[in-house]
Structures are given as C-alpha cells and as structure tokens.
C-alpha atoms as a PDB file:
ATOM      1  CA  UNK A   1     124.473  67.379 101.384  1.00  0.00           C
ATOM      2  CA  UNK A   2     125.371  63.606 100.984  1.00  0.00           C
ATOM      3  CA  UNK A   3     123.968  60.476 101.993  1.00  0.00           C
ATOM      4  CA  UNK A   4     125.807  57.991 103.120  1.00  0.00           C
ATOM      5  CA  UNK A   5     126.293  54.305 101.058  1.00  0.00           C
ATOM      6  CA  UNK A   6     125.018  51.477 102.251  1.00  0.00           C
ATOM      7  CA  UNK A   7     126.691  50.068 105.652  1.00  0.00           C
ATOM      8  CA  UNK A   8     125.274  46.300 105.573  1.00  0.00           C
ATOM      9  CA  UNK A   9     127.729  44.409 107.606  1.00  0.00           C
ATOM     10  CA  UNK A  10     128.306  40.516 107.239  1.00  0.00           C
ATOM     11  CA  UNK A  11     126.290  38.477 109.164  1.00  0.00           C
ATOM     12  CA  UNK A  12     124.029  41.149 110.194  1.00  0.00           C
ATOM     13  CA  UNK A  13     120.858  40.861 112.407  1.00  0.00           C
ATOM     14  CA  UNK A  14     119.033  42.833 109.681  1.00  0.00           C
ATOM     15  CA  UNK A  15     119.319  40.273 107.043  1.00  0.00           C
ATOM     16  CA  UNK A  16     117.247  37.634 109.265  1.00  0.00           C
ATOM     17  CA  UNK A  17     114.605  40.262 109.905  1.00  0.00           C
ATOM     18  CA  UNK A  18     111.169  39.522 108.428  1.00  0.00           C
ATOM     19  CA  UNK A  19     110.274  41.435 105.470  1.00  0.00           C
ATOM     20  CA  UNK A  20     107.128  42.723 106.782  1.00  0.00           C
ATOM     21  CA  UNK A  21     108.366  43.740 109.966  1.00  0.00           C
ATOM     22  CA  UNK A  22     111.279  45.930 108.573  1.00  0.00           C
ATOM     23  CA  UNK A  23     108.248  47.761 105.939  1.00  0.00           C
ATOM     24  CA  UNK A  24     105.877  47.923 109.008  1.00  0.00           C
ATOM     25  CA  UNK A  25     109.022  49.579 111.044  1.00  0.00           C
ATOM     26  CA  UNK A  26     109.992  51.904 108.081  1.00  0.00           C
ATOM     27  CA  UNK A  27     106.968  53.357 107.652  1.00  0.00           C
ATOM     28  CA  UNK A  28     106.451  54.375 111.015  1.00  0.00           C
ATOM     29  CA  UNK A  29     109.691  55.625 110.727  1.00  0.00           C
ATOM     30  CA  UNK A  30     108.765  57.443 107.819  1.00  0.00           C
ATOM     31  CA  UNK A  31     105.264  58.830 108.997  1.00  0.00           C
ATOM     32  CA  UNK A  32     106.674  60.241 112.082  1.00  0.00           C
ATOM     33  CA  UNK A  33     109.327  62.232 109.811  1.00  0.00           C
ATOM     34  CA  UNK A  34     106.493  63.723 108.050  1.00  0.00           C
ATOM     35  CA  UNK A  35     104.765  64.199 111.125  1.00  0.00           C
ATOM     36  CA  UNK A  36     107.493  65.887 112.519  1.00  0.00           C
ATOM     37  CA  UNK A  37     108.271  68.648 110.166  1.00  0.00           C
ATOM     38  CA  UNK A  38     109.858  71.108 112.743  1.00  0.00           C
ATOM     39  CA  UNK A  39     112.757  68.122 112.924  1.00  0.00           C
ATOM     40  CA  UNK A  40     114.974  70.177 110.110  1.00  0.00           C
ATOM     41  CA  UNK A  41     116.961  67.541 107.755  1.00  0.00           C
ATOM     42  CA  UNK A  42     119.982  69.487 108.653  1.00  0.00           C
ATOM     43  CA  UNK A  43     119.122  68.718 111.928  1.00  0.00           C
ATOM     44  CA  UNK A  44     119.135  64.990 111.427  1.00  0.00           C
ATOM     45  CA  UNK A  45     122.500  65.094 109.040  1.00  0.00           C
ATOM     46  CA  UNK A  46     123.628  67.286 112.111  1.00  0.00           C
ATOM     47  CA  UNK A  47     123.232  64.208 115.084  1.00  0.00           C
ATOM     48  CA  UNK A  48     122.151  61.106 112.587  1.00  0.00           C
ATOM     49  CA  UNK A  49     124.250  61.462 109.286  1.00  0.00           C
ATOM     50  CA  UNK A  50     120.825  61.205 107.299  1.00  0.00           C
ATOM     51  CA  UNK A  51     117.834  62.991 106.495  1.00  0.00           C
ATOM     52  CA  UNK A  52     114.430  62.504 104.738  1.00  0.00           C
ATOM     53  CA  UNK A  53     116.384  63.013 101.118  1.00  0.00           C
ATOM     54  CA  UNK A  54     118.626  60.364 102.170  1.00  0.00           C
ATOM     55  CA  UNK A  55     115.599  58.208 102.864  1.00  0.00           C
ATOM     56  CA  UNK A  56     114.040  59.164  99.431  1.00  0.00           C
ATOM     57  CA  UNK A  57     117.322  58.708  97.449  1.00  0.00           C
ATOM     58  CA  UNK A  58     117.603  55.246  98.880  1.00  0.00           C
ATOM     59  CA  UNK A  59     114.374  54.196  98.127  1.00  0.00           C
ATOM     60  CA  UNK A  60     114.953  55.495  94.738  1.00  0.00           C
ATOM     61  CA  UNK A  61     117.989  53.423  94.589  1.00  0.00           C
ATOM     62  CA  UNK A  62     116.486  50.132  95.679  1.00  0.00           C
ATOM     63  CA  UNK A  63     113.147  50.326  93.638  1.00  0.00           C
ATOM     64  CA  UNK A  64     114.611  52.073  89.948  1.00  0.00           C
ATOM     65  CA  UNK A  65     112.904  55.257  90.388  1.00  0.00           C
ATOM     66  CA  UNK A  66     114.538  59.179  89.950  1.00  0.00           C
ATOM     67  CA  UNK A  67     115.607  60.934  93.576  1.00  0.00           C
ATOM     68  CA  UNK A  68     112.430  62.725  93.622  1.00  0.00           C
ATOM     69  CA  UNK A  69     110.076  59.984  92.987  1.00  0.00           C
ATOM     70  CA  UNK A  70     111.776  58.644  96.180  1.00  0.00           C
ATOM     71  CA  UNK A  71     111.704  61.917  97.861  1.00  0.00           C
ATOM     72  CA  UNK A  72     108.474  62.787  97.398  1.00  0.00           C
ATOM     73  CA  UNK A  73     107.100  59.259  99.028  1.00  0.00           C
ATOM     74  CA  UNK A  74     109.102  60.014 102.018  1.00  0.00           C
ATOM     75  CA  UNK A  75     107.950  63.713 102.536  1.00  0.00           C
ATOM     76  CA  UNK A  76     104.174  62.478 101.418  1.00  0.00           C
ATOM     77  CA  UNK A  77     104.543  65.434  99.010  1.00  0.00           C
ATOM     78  CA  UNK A  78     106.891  66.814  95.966  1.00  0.00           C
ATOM     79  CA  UNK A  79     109.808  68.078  97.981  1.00  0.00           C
ATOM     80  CA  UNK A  80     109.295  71.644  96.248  1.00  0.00           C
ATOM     81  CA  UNK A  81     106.200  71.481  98.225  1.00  0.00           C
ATOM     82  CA  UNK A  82     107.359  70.351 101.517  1.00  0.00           C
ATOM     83  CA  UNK A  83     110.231  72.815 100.996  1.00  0.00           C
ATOM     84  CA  UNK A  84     107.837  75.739 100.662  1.00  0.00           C
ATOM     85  CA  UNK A  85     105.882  75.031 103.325  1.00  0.00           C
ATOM     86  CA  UNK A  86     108.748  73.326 105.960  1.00  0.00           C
ATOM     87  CA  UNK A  87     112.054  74.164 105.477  1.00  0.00           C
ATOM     88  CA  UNK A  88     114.479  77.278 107.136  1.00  0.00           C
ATOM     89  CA  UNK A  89     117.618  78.459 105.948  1.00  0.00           C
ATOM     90  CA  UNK A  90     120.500  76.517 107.895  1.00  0.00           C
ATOM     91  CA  UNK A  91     123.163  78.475 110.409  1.00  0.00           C
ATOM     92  CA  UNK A  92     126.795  78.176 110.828  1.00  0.00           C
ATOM     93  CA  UNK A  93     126.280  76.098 113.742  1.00  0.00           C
ATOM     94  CA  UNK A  94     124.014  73.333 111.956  1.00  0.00           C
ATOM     95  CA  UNK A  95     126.056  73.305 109.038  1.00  0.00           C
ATOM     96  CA  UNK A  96     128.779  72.760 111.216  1.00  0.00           C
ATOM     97  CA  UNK A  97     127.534  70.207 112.829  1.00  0.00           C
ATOM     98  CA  UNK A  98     126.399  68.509 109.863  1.00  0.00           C
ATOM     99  CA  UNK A  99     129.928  68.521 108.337  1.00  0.00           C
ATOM    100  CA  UNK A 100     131.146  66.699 111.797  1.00  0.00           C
ATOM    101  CA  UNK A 101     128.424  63.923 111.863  1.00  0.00           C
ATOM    102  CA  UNK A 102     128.967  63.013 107.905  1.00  0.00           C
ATOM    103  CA  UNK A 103     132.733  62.655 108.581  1.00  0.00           C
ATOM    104  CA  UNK A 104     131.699  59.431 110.589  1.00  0.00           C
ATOM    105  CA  UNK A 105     130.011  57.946 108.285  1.00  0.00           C
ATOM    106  CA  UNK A 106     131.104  55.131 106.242  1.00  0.00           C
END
C-alpha cells in the first residue's frame, strides 16, 4: 500500500490558512481516526486514497522522523500495537477497491 505525494496546487486556499487552525483541524482529524478504529485503513485507501500510515509517513516526511515515529503519533500507539489489537485481514473486494481509488491519485 502507497501513499500518495503531495498534491499542493498553485495558488491554493490552503497556503493562506492559519497555522493554528490547520494543527487544530488535523488533530481532530487525527483523534477521530484513533477513535474510530473499526474504520479499516484499507477501507479509507478503498473510498479516500489514504489511510492512517499515510498520515504517519507524511508527518514523518515533514518533521525528519522514521515512518513509524510518524505512525505511531497518528495511531496514539506503536503500529505493532494498534495492529494487534485493530486490524483484520483485507478481502478481494477491499483490495479491489483500494487498487481503483489509488489509480486516481496524483
């Protein structure tokens, strides 16, 4: 599973967003993804294109740290852990549908 690069776009609405507002937004974001633990990442990569490692490895990206570092902040635990305790073995069908929503991304 891949995440997708980054998809900034000239001129983009984003860039004039306050700093604090876009931290206050992600980590709402981000607690309600480890609130929600029955929403499977392959669910996500199935009708979003991303999923919680996505998240992490991006994080990792923009503040110099190793993919789990950035994992682990996004599932509140080591992702061994939240594995263990969260994740189910993907079908066909998700996996399918996974395939289909990555080939839109960028």
């Amino acid at each position: 599973m891949s995440c997708s690069d980054d998809t900034t776009a000239p001129n983009d609405a984003l860039d004039t967003l306050d700093d604090a507002a876009a931290a206050a937004a992600f980590r709402r974001l981000v607690r309600l993804l480890q609130h929600r633990s029955d929403a499977q990442n392959i669910d996500l990569m199935g009708l979003a294109g991303f999923c919680r490692n996505c998240l992490g490895d991006w994080i990792a990206e923009a503040g110099g740290m190793d993919k789990e570092a950035g994992r682990a902040i996004i599932h509140g635990m080591p992702t061994a852990d939240w594995k263990a305790r969260f994740h189910t073995p993907a079908t066909v069908e998700q996996l399918q549908r996974m395939e289909e929503s990555m080939a839109k991304n960028p």
